[in-house]
C-alpha atoms as a PDB file:
ATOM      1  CA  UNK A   1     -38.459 -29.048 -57.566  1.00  0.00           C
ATOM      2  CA  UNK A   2     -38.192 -27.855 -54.132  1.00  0.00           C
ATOM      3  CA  UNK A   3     -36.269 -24.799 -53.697  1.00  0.00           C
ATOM      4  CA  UNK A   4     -34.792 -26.055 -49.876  1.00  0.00           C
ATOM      5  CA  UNK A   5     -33.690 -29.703 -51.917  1.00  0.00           C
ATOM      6  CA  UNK A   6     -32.270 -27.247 -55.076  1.00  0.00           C
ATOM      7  CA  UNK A   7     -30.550 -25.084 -51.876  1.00  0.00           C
ATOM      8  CA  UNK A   8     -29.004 -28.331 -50.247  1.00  0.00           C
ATOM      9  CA  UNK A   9     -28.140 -30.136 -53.753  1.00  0.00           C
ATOM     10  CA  UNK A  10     -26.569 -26.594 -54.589  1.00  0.00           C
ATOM     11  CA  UNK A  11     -24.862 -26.834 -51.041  1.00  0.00           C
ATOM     12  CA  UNK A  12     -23.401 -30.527 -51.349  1.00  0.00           C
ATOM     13  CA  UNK A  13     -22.003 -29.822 -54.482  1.00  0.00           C
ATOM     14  CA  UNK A  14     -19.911 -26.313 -53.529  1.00  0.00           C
ATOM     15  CA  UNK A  15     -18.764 -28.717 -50.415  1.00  0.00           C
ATOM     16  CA  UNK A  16     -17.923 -31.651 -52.872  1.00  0.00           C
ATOM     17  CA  UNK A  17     -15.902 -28.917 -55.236  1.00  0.00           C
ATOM     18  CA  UNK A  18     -14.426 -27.299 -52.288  1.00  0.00           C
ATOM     19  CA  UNK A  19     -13.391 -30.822 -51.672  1.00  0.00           C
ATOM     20  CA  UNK A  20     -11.989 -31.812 -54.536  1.00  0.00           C
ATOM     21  CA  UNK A  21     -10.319 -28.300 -55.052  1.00  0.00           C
ATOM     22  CA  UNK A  22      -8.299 -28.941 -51.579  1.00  0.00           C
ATOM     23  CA  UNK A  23      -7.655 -32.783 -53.195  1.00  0.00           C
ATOM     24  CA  UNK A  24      -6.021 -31.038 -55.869  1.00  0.00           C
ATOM     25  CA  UNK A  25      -4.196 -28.451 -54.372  1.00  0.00           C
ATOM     26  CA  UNK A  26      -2.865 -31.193 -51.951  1.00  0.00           C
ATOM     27  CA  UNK A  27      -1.754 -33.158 -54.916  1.00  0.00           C
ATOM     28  CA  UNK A  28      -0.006 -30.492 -56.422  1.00  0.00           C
ATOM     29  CA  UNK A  29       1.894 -29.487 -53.255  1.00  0.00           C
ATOM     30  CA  UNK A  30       2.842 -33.047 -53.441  1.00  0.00           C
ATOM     31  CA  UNK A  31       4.208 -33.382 -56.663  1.00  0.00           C
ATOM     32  CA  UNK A  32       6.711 -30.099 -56.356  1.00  0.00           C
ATOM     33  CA  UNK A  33       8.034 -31.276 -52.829  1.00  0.00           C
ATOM     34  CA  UNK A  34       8.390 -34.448 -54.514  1.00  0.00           C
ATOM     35  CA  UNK A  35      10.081 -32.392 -58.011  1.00  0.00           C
ATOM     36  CA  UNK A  36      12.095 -30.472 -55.448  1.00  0.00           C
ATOM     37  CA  UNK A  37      13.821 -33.359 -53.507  1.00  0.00           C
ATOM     38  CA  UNK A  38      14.614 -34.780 -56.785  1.00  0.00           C
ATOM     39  CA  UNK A  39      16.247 -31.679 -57.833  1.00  0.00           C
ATOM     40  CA  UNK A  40      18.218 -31.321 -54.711  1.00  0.00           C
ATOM     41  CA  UNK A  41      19.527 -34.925 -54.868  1.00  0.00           C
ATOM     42  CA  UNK A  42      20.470 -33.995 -57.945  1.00  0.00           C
ATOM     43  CA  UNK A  43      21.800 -30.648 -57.432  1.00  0.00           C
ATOM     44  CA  UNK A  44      23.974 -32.248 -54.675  1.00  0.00           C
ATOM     45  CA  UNK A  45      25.115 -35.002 -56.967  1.00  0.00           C
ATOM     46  CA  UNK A  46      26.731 -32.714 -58.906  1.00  0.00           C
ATOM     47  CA  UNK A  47      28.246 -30.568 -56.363  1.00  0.00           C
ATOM     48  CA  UNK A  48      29.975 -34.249 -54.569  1.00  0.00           C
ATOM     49  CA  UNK A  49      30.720 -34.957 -58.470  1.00  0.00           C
ATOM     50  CA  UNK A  50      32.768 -31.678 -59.055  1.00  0.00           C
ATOM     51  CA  UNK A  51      34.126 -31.499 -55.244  1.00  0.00           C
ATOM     52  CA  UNK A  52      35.232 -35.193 -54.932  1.00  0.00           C
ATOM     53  CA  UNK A  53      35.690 -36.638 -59.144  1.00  0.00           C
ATOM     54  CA  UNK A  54      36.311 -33.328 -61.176  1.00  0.00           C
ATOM     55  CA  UNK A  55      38.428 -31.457 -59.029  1.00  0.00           C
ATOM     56  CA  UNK A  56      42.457 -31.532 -59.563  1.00  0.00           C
ATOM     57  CA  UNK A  57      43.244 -30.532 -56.068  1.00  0.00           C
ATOM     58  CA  UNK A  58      40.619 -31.297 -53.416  1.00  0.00           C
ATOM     59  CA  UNK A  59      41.135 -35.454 -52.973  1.00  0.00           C
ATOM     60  CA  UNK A  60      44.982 -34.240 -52.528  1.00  0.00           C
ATOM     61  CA  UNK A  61      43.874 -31.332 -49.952  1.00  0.00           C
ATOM     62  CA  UNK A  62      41.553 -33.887 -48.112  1.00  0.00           C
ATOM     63  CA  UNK A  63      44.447 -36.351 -47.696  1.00  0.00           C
ATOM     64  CA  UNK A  64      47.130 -34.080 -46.549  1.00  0.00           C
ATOM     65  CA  UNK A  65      44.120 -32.341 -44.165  1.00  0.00           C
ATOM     66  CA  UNK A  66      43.345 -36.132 -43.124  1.00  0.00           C
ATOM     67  CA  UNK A  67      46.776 -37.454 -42.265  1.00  0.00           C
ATOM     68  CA  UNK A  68      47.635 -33.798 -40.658  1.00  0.00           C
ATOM     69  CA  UNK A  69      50.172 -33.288 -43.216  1.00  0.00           C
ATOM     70  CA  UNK A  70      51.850 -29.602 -43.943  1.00  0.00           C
ATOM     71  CA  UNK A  71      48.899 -27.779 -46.499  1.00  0.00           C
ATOM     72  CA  UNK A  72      50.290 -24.888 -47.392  1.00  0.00           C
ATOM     73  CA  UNK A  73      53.916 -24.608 -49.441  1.00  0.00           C
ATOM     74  CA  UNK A  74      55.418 -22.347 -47.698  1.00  0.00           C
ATOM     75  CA  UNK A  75      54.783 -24.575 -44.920  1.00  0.00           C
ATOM     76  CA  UNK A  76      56.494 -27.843 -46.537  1.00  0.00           C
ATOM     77  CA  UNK A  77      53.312 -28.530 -48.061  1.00  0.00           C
ATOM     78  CA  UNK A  78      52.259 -29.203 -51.490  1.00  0.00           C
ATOM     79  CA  UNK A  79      49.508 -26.509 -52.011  1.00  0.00           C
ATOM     80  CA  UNK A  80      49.437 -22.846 -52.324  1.00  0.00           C
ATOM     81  CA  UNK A  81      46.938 -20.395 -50.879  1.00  0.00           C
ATOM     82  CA  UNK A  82      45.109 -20.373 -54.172  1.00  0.00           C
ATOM     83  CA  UNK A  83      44.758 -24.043 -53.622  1.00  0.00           C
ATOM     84  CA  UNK A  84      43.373 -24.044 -50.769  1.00  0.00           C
ATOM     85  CA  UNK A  85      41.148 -21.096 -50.740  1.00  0.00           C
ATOM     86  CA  UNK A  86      39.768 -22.611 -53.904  1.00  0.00           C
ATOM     87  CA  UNK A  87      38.743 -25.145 -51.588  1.00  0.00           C
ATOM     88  CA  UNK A  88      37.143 -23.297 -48.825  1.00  0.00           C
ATOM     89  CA  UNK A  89      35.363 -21.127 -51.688  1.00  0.00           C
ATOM     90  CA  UNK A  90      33.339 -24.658 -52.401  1.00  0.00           C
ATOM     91  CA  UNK A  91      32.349 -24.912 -48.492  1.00  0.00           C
ATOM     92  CA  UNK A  92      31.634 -20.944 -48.756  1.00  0.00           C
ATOM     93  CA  UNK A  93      29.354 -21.259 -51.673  1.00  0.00           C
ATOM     94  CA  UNK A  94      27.787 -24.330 -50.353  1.00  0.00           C
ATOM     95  CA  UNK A  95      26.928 -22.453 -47.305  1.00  0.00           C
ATOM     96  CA  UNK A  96      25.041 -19.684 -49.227  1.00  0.00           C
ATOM     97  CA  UNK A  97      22.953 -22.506 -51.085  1.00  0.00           C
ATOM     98  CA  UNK A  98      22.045 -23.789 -47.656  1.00  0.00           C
ATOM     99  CA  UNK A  99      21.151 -20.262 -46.389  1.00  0.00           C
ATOM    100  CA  UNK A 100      19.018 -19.708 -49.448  1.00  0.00           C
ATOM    101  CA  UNK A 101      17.346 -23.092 -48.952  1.00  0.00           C
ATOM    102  CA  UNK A 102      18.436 -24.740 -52.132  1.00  0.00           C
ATOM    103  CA  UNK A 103      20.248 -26.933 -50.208  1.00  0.00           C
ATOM    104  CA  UNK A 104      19.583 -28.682 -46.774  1.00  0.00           C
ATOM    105  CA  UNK A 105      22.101 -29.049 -44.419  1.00  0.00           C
ATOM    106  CA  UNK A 106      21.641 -32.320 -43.265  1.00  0.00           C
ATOM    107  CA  UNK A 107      22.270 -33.340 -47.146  1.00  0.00           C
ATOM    108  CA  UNK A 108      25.421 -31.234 -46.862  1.00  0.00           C
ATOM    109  CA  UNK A 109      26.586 -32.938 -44.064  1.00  0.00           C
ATOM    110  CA  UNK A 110      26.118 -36.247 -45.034  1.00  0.00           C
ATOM    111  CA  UNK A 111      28.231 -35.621 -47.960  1.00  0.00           C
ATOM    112  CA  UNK A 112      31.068 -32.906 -47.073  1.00  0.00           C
ATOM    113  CA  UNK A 113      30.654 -32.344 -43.203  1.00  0.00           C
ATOM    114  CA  UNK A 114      33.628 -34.203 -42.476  1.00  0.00           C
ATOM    115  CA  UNK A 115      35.699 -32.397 -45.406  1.00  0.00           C
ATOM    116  CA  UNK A 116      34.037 -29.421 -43.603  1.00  0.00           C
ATOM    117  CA  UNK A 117      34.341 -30.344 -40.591  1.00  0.00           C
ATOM    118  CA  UNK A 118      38.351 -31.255 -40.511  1.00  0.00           C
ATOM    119  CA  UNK A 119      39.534 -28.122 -42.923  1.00  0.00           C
ATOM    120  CA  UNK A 120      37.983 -26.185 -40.378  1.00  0.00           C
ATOM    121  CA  UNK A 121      39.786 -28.026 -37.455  1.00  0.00           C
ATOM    122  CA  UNK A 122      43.266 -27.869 -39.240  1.00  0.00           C
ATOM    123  CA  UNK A 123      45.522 -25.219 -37.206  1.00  0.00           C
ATOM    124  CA  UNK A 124      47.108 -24.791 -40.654  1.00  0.00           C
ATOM    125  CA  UNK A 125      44.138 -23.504 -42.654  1.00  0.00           C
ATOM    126  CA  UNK A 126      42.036 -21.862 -39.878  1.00  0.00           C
ATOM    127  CA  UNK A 127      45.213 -20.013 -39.259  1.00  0.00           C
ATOM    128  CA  UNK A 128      45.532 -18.708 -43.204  1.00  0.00           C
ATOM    129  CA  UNK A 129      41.881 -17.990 -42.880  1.00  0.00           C
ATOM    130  CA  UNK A 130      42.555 -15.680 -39.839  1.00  0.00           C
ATOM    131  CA  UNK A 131      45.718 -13.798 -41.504  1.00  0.00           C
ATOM    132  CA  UNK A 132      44.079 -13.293 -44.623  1.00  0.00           C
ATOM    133  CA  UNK A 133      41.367 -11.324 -42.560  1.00  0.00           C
ATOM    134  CA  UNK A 134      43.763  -9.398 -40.962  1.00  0.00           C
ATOM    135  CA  UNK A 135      46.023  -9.094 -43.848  1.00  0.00           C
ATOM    136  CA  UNK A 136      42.542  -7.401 -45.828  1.00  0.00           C
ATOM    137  CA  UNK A 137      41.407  -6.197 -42.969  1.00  0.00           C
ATOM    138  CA  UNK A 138      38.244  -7.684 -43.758  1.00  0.00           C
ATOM    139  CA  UNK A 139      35.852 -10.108 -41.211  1.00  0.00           C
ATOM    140  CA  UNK A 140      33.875 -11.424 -44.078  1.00  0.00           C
ATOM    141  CA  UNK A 141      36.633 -13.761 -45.681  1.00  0.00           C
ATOM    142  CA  UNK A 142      35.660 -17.399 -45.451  1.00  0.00           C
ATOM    143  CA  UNK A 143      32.538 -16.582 -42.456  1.00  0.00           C
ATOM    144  CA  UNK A 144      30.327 -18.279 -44.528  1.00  0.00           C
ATOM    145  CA  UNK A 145      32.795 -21.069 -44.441  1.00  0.00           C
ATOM    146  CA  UNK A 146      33.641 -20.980 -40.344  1.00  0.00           C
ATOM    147  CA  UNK A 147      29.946 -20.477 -40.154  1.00  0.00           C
ATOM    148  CA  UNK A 148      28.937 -23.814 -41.467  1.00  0.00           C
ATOM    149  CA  UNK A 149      32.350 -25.728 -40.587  1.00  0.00           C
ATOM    150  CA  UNK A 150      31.251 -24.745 -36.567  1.00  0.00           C
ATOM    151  CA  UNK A 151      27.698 -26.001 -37.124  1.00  0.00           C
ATOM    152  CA  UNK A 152      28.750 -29.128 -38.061  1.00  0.00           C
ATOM    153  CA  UNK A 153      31.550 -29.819 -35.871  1.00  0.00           C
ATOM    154  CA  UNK A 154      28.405 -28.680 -33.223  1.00  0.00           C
ATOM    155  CA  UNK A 155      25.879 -30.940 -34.707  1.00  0.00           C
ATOM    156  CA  UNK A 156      29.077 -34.010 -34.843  1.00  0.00           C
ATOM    157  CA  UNK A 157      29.027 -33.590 -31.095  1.00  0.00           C
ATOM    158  CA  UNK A 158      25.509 -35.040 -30.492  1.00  0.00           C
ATOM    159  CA  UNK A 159      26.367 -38.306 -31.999  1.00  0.00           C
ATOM    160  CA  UNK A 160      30.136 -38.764 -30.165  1.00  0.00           C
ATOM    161  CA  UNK A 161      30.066 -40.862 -27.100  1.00  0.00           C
END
């Protein structure tokens, strides 16, 4: 056989495996975007689960938050600050899974921002936030929280008239 047809057969089929190699490596990028949306749908399934269904407190803290009621019990309200910082804890861990990207935050907000959102808003908690910093002397308590509660109220803002 020719040696320039052997040289051009050779040719076509490193092109055709070069081909199929990028087919397959396309297909497999595929497949774990497609594996990692279904783990995030689930992974945020669970967290709405144990935020919204499993929790003792937190549909209790959302009402009183939601019909501006006192929060805290030395206050008049029903909760103490073990309650509540309980709560923001969830918002504060939720953050880090967004920061890490395990999370998205447009998944978060569909299903918390609100929650996130109004706790943040509440004079009665963003004040205990603010005096347990100063109490501990500490900066760090709850940022991740006010972080992510300030992005969203941000982001709400687009879609208010």
């Amino acid at each position: 056989m020719d040696p320039d047809v052997l040289a051009t057969i050779n040719t076509v089929a490193q092109v055709g495996l070069f081909l199929a190699t990028v087919g397959l490596l396309y297909v497999a990028y595929w497949q774990v975007n497609k594996i990692r949306e279904q783990s995030n749908a689930d992974f945020i399934a669970r967290l709405n689960r144990e935020f919204f269904y499993e929790s003792a407190t937190n549909p209790s803290i959302i009402k009183a938050i939601e019909e501006r009621r006192p929060i805290l019990q030395k206050n008049g309200g029903e909760f103490s600050e073990y309650d509540i910082h309980a709560y923001l804890r969830y918002f504060e861990m939720i953050e880090r899974f967004i920061a890490r990207g395990i999370i998205s935050i447009d998944l978060v907000d569909e299903m918390f921002g609100s929650n996130i959102a109004r706790a943040w808003e509440n004079d009665e908690v963003r004040e205990n936030v603010l005096q347990m910093r100063a109490r501990r002397k500490d900066k760090r308590y709850f940022e991740h929280f006010e972080k992510l509660a300030k992005e969203i109220i941000e982001s709400e803002k687009q879609y208010r008239a």
